[in-house]
N, C-alpha and C. Protein backbone atom coordinates (compact mmCIF):
# COMPACT_ATOMS: atom_id res chain seq x y z
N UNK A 1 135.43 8.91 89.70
CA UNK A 1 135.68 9.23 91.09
C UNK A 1 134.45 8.90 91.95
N UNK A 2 133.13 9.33 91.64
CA UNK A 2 132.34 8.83 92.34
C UNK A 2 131.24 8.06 91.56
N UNK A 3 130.78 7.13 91.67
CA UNK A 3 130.21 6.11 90.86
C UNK A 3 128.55 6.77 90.95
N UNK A 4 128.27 6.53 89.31
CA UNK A 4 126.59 7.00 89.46
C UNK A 4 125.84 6.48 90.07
N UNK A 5 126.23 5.30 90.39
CA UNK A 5 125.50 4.16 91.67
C UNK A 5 125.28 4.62 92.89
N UNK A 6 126.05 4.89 93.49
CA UNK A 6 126.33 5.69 94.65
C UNK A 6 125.02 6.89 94.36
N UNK A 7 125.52 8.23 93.39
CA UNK A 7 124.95 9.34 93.35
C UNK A 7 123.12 8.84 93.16
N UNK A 8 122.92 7.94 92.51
CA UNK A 8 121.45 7.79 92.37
C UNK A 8 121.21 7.23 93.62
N UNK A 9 121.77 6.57 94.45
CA UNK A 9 121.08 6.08 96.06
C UNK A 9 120.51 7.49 96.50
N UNK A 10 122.27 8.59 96.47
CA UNK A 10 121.61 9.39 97.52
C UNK A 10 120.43 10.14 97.04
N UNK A 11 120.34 10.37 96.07
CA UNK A 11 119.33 11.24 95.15
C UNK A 11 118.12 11.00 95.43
N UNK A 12 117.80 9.55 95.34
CA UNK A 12 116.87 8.63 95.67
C UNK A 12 116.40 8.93 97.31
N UNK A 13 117.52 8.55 98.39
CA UNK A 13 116.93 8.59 99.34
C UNK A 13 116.42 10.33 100.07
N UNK A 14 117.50 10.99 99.33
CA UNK A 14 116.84 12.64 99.44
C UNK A 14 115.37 12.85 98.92
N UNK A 15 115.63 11.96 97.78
CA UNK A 15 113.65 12.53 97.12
C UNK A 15 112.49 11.74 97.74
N UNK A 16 113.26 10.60 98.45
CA UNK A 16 112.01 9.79 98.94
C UNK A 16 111.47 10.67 100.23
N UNK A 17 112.51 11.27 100.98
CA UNK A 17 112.22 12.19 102.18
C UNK A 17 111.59 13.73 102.15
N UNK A 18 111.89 14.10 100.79
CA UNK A 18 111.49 15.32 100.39
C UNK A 18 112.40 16.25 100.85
N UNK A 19 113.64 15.87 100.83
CA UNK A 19 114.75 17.14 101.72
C UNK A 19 115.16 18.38 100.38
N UNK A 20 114.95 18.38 99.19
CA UNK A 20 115.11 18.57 98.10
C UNK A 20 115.03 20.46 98.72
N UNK A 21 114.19 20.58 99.32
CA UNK A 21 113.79 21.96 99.73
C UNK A 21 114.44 22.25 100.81
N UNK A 22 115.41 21.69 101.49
CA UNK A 22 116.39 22.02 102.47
C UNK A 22 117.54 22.30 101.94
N UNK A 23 117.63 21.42 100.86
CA UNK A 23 118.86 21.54 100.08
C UNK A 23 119.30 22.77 99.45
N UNK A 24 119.03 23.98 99.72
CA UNK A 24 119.69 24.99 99.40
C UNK A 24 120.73 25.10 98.63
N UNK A 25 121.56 26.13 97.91
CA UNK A 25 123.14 25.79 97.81
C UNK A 25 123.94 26.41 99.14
N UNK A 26 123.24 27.51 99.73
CA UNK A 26 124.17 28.10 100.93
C UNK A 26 123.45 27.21 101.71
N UNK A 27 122.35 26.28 102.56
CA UNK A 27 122.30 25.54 103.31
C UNK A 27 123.31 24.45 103.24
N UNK A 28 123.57 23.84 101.91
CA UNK A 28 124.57 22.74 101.88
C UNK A 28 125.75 23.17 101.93
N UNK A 29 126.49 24.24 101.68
CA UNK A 29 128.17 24.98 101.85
C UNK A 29 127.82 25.06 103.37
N UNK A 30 126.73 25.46 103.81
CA UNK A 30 126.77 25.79 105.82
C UNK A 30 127.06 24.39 106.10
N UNK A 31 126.02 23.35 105.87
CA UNK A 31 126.13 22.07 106.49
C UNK A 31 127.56 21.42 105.85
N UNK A 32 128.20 21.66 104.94
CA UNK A 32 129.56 20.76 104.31
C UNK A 32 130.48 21.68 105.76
N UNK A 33 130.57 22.99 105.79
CA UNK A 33 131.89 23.92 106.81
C UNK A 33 131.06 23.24 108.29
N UNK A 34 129.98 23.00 108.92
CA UNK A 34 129.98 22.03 109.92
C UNK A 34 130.48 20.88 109.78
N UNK A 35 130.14 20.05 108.95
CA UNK A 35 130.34 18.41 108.86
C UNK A 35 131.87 18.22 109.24
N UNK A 36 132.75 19.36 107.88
CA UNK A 36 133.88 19.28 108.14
C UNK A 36 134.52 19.45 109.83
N UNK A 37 134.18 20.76 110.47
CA UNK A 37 134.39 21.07 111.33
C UNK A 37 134.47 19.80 112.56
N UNK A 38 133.43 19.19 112.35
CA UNK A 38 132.89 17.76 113.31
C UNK A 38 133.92 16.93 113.26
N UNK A 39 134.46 16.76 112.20
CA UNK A 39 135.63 16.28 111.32
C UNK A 39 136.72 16.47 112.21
N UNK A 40 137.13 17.91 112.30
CA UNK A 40 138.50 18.24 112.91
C UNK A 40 138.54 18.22 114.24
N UNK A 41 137.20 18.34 115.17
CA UNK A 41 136.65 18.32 116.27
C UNK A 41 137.07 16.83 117.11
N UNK A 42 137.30 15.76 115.91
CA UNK A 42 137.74 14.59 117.10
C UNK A 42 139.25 14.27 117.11
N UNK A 43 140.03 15.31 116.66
CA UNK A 43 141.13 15.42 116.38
C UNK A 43 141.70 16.66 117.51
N UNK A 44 140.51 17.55 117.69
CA UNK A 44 141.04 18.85 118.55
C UNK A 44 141.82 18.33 119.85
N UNK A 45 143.31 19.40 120.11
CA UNK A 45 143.86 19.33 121.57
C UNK A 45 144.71 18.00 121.25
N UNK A 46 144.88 17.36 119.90
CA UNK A 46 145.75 16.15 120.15
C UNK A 46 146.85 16.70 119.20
N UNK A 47 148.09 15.83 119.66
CA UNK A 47 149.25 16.30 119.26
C UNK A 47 149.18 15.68 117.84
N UNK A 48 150.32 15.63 117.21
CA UNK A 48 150.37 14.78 115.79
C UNK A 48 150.92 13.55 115.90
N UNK A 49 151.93 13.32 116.71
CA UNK A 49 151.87 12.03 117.31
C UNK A 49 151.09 10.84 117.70
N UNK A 50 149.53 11.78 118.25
CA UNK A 50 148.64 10.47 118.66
C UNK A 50 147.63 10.25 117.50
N UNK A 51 147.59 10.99 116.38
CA UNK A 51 146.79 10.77 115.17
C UNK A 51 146.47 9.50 115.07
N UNK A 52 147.23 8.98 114.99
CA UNK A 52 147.24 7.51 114.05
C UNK A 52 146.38 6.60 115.33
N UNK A 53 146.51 6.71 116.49
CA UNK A 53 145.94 6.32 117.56
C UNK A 53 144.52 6.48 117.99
N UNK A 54 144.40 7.83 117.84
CA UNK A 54 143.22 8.55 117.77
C UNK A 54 142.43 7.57 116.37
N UNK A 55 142.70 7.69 115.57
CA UNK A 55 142.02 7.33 114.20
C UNK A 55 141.57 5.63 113.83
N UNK A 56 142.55 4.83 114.54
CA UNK A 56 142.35 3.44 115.27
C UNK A 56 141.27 3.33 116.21
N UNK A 57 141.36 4.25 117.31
CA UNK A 57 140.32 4.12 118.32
C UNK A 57 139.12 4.72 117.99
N UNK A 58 138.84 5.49 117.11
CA UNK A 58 137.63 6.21 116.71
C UNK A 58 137.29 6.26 115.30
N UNK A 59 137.73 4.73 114.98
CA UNK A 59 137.63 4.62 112.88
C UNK A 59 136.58 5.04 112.45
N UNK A 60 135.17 4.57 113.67
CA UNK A 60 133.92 4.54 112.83
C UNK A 60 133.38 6.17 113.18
N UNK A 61 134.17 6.90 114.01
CA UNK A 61 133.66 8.50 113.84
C UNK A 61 133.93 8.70 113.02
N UNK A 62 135.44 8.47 112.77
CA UNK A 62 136.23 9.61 111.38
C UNK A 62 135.48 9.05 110.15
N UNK A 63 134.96 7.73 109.65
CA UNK A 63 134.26 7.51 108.92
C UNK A 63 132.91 8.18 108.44
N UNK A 64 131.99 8.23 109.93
CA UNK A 64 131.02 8.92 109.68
C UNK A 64 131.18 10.12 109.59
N UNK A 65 131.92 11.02 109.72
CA UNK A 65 132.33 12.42 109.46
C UNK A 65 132.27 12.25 108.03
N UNK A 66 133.32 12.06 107.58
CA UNK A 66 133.94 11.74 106.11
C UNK A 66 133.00 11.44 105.63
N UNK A 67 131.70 10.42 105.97
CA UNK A 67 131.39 10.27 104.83
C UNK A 67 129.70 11.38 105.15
N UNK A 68 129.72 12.47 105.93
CA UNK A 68 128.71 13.24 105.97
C UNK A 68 129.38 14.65 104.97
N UNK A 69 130.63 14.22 105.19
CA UNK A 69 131.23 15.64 104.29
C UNK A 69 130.84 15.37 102.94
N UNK A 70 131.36 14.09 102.61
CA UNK A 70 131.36 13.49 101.15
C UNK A 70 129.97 13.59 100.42
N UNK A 71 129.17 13.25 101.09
CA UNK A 71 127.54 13.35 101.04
C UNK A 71 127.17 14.64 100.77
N UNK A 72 127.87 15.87 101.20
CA UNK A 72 127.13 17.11 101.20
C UNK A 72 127.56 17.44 100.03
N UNK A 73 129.10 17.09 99.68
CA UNK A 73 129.56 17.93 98.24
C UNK A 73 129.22 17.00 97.74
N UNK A 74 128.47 15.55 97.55
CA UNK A 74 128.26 14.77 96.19
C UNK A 74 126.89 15.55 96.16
N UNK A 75 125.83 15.67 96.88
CA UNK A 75 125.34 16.64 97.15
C UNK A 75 125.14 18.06 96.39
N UNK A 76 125.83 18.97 96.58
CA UNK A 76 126.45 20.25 95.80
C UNK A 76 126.91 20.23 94.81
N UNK A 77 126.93 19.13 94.30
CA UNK A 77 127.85 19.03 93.04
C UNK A 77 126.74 19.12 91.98
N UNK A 78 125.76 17.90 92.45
CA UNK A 78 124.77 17.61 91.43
C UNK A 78 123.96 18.28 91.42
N UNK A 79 124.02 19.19 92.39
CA UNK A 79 122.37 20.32 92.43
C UNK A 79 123.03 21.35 91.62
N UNK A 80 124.53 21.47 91.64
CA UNK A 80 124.96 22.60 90.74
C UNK A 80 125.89 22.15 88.99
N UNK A 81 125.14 21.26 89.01
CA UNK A 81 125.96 20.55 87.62
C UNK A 81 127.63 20.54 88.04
N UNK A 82 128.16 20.06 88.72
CA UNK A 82 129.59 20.26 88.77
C UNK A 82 129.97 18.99 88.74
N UNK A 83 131.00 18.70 87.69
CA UNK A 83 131.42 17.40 88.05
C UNK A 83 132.69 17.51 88.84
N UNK A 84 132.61 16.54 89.96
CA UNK A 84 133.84 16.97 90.83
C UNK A 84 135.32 16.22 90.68
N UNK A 85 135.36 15.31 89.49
CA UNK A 85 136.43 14.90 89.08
C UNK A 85 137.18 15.76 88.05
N UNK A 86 136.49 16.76 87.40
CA UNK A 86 136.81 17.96 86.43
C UNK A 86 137.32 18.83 86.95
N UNK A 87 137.03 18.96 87.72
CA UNK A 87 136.80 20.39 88.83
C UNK A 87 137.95 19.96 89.55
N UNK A 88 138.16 19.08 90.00
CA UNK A 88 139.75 18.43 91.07
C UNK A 88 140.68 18.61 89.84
N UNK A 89 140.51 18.31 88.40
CA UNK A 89 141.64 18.22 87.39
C UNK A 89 141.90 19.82 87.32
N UNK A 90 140.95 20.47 86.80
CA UNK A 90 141.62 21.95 86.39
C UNK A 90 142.23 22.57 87.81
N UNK A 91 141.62 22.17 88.60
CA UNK A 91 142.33 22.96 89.89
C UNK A 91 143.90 22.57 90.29
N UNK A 92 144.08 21.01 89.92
CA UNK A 92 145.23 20.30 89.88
C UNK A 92 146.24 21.20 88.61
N UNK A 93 145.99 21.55 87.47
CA UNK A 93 146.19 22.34 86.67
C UNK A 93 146.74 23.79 87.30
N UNK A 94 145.73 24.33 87.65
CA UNK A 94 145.96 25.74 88.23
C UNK A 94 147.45 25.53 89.20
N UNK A 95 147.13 24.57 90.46
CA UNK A 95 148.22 24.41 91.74
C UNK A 95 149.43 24.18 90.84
N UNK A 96 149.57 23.66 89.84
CA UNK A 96 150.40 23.04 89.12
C UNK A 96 151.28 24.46 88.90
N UNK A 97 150.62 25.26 87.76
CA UNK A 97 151.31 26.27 88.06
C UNK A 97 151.64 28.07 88.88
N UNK A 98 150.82 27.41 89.98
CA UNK A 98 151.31 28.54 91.06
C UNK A 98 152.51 27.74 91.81
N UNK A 99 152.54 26.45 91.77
CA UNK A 99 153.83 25.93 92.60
C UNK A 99 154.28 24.85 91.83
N UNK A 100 155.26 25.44 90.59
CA UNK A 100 155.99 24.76 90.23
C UNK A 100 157.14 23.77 91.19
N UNK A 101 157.57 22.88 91.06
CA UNK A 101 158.15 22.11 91.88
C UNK A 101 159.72 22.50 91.73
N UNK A 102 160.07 23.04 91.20
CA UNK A 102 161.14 24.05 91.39
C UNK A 102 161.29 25.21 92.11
N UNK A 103 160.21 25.73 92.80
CA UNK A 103 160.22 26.86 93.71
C UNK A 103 159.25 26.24 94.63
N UNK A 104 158.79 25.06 94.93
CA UNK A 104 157.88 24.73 96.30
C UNK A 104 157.93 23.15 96.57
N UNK A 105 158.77 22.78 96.24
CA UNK A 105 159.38 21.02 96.64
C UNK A 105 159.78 21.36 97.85
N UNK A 106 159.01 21.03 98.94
CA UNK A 106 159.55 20.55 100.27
C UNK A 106 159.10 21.82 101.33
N UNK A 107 158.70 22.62 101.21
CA UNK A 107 158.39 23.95 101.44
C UNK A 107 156.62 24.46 101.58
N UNK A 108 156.12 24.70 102.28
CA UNK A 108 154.99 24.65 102.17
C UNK A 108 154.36 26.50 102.39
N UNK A 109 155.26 27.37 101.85
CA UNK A 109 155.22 28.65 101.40
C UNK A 109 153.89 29.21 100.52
N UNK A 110 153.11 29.74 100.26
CA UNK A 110 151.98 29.90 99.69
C UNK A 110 152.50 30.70 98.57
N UNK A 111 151.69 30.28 97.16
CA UNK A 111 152.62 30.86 95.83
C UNK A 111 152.43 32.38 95.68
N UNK A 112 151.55 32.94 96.27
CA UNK A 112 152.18 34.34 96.07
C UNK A 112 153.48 34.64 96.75
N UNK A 113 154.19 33.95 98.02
CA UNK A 113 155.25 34.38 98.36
C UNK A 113 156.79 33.35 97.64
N UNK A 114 156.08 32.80 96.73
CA UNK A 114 157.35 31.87 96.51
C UNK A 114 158.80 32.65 95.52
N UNK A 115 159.76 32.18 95.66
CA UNK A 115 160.59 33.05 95.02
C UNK A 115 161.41 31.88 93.65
């Protein structure tokens, strides 16, 4: 999912700057719930209709968002040993069975209320 190529740039360019000591784990969960936020922020007040419009006219925001989010949890991942392709599988696992597709196909009900 994410190539060690990638993860050693950023590693690299974090240690060349010395941010290593900013990097907190609750500084980086604060800065990932902003980044995201920035994220939803060029989307705020628009209908669902103009998405696709919005996202044409402003590719290279939603990009740089995305890829400041992506950065923080590749980020969080490695400062906390997590591999985040493991971590997406067992959770895929878990959703799997709180919403079997026999009680939540088409329905977007949360599985404690599903019947």
């Amino acid at each position: 999912m994410i190539s060690a190529t990638l993860l050693d740039a950023l590693i690299t360019f974090r240690r060349e700057r010395d941010w290593e000591q900013f990097h907190t784990t609750r500084n980086l969960s604060s800065a990932l719930c902003v980044e995201a936020a920035e994220l939803l922020d060029i989307f705020r007040w628009s209908r669902d209709s103009e998405i696709a419009n919005i996202v044409e006219q402003q590719k290279a925001e939603v990009e740089s968002e995305i890829a400041d989010v992506a950065i923080l949890l590749m980020y969080l991942c490695h400062d906390l040993n997590i591999c985040v392709e493991e971590a997406v599988r067992k959770k895929l696992e878990m959703n799997r069975e709180k919403y079997p597709v026999k009680t939540s196909k088409g329905i977007s009900t949360k599985y404690n209320r599903l019947k």
